[in-house]
Protein backbone atom coordinates (compact mmCIF):
# COMPACT_ATOMS: atom_id res chain seq x y z
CA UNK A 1 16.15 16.72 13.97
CA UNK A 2 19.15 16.68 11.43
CA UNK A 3 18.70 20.25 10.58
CA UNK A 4 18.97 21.39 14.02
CA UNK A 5 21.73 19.20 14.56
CA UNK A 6 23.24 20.59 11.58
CA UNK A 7 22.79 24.08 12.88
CA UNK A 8 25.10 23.89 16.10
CA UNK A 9 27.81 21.65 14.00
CA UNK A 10 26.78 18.14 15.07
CA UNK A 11 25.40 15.49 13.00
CA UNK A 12 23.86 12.39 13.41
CA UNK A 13 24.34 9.67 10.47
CA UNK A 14 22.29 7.10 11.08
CA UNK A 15 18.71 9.19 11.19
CA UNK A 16 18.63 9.79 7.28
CA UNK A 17 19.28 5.91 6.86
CA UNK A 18 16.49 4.82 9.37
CA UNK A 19 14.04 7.12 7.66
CA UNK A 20 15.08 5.92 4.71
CA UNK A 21 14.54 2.24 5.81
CA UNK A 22 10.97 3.10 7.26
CA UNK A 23 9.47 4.61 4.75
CA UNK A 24 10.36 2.23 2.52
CA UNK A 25 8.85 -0.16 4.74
CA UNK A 26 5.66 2.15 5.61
CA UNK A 27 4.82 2.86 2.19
CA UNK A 28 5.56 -1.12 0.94
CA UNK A 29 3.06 -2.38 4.31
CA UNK A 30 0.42 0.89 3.55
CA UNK A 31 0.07 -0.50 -0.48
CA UNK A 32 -0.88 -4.18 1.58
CA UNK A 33 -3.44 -2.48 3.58
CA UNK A 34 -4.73 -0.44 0.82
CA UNK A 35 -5.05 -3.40 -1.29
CA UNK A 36 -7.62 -5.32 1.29
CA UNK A 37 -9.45 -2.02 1.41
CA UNK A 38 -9.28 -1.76 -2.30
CA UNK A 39 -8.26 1.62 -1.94
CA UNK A 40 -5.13 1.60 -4.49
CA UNK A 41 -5.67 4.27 -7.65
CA UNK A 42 -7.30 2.64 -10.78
CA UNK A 43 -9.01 4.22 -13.64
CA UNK A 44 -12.29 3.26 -14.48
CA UNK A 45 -14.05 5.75 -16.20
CA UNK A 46 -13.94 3.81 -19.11
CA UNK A 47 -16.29 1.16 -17.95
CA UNK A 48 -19.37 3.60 -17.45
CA UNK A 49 -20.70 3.08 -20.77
CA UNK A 50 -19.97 -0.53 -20.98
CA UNK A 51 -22.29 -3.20 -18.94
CA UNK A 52 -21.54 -4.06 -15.81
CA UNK A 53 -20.11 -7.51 -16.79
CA UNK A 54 -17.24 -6.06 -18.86
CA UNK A 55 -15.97 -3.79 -16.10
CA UNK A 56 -16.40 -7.04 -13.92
CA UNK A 57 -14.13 -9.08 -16.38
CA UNK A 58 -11.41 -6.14 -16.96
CA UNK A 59 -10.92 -5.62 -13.08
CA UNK A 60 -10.72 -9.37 -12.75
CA UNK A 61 -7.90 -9.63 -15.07
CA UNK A 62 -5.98 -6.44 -14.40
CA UNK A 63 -6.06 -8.20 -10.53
CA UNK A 64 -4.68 -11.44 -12.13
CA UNK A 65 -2.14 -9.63 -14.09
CA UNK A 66 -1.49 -7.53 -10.63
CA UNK A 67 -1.41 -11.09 -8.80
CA UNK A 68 1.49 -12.18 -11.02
CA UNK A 69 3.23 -9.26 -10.71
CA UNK A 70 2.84 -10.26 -7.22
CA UNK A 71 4.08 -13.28 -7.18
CA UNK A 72 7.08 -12.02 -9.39
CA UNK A 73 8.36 -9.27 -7.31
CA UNK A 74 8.17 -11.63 -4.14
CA UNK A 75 10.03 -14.39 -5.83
CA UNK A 76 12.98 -11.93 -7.00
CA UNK A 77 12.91 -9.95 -3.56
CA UNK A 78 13.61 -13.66 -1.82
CA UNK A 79 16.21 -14.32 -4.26
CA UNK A 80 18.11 -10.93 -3.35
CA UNK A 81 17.54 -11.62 0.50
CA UNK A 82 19.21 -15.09 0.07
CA UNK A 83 21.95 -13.16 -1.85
CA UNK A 84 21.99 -10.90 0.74
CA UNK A 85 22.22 -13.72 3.37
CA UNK A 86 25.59 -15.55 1.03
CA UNK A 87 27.36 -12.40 0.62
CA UNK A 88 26.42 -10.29 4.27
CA UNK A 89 26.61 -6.50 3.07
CA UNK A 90 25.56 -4.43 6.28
CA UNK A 91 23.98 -0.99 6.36
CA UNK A 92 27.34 1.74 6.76
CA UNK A 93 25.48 3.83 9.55
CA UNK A 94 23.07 1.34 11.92
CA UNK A 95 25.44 -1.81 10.95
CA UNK A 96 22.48 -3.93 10.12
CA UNK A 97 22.25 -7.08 7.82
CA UNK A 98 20.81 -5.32 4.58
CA UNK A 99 18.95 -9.28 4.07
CA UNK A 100 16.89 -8.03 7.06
CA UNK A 101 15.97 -4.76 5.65
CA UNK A 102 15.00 -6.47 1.96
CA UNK A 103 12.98 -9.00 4.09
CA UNK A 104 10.08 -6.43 3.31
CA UNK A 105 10.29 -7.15 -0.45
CA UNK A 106 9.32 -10.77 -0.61
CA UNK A 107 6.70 -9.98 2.61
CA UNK A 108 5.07 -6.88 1.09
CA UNK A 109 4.52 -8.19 -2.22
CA UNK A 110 3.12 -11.93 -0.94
CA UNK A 111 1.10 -10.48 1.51
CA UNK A 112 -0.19 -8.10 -0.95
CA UNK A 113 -0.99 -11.01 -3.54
CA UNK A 114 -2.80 -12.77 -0.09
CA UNK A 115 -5.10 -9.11 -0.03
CA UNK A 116 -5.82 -9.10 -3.65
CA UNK A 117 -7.00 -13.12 -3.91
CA UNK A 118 -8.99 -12.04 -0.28
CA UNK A 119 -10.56 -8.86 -2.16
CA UNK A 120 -11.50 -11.41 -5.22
CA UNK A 121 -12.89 -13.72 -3.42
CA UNK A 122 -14.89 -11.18 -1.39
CA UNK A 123 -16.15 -9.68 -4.57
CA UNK A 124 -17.02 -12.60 -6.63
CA UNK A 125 -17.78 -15.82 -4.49
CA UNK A 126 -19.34 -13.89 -1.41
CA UNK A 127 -20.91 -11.23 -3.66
CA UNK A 128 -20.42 -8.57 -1.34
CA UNK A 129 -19.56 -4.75 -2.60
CA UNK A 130 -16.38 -3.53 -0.90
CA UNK A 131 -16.74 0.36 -0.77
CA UNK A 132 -14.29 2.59 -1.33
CA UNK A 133 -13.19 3.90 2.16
CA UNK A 134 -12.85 7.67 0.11
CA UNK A 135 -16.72 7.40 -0.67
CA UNK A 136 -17.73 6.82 3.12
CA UNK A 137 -15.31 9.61 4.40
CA UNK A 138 -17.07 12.24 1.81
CA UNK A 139 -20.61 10.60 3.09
CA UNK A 140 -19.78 11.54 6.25
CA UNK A 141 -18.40 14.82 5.76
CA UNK A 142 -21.90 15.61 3.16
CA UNK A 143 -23.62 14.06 7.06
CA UNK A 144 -22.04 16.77 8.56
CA UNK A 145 -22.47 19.45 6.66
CA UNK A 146 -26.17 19.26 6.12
CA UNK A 147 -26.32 18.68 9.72
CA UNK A 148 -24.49 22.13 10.59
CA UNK A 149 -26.48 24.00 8.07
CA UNK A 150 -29.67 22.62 9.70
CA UNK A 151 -28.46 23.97 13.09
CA UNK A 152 -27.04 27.12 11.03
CA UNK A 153 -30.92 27.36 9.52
CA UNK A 154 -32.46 27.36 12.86
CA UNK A 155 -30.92 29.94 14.79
C-alpha cells in the first residue's frame, strides 16, 4: 500500500509504524503458541547416542534456564511499561501511549513461561508425548502421497 501511495506522490505515515507494532506483537504471541505446541527450534541431535534419561534431564534444564529467562524478560518489560506510564512518550504517527504497545513484553514472556511449565508438566507428571506438529504435517503429506500413487498405480 505505501509503494503505491508512493508512486502517485502521497504517503501515508502511520502504516510503516502499525506494521511495525504488529509484527512485533505477532511474532512475540506466535513464540507463546509455539511454545505450548513445543514447536520452537532446539537441537537435539546430540542426545541420540545418549539414553533416553539424559536427553530427559538436558531438556528439563534448558526449559528451567528458558523459564528464568522468562521470568526475567517479563519482570524488565513491566519495569519499562511503568516507566513508560511515569514519563508518557507517545508513538509520533498513531499518537498512542508507547506503555500500551510494550504491554506485549511483560504478557508475551509470562504467558510464555505459563506454556513452558504447561508443556513440563504435560511431559513429566502426565507422561504424555507431545508431537511435534512438523512430524504430523509430513505424516500426512507421506498419507497422501502413497495414496495418489495407489490411484496413479491403478489406472
Amino acid at each position: 500500500m505505501q509503494i503505491i501511495l508512493r508512486a502517485i506522490n502521497m504517503s501515508l505515515s502511520w502504516t510503516e509504524e502499525i506494521a511495525r507494532y504488529a509484527f512485533l506483537w505477532f511474532i512475540l504471541f506466535g513464540a507463546c503458541y509455539a511454545t505450548r505446541l513445543s514447536a520452537l527450534n532446539r537441537v537435539t541431535m546430540q542426545f541420540t547416542k545418549f539414553p533416553r534419561w539424559v536427553k530427559d534431564v538436558s531438556l528439563f534444564v534448558s526449559d528451567l534456564i528458558w523459564l528464568c529467562f522468562c521470568f526475567i524478560m517479563a519482570w524488565y518489560g513491566y519495569r519499562a511499561v511503568m516507566d513508560l506510564v511515569e514519563f508518557p512518550y507517545h508513538t509520533p504517527a498513531l499518537d498512542w501511549d508507547l506503555s500500551r504497545v510494550y504491554l506485549v513484553f511483560p504478557l508475551s514472556f509470562l504467558l510464555m513461561a505459563i506454556r513452558i511449565i504447561q508443556v513440563n508438566v504435560i511431559k513429566y507428571v502426565l507422561k504424555k508425548e507431545i508431537e511435534d506438529p512438523d512430524t504430523e504435517a509430513v505424516r500426512e503429506s507421506q498419507k497422501s502421497l502413497v495414496a495418489e500413487e495407489e490411484e496413479g498405480g491403478n489406472q
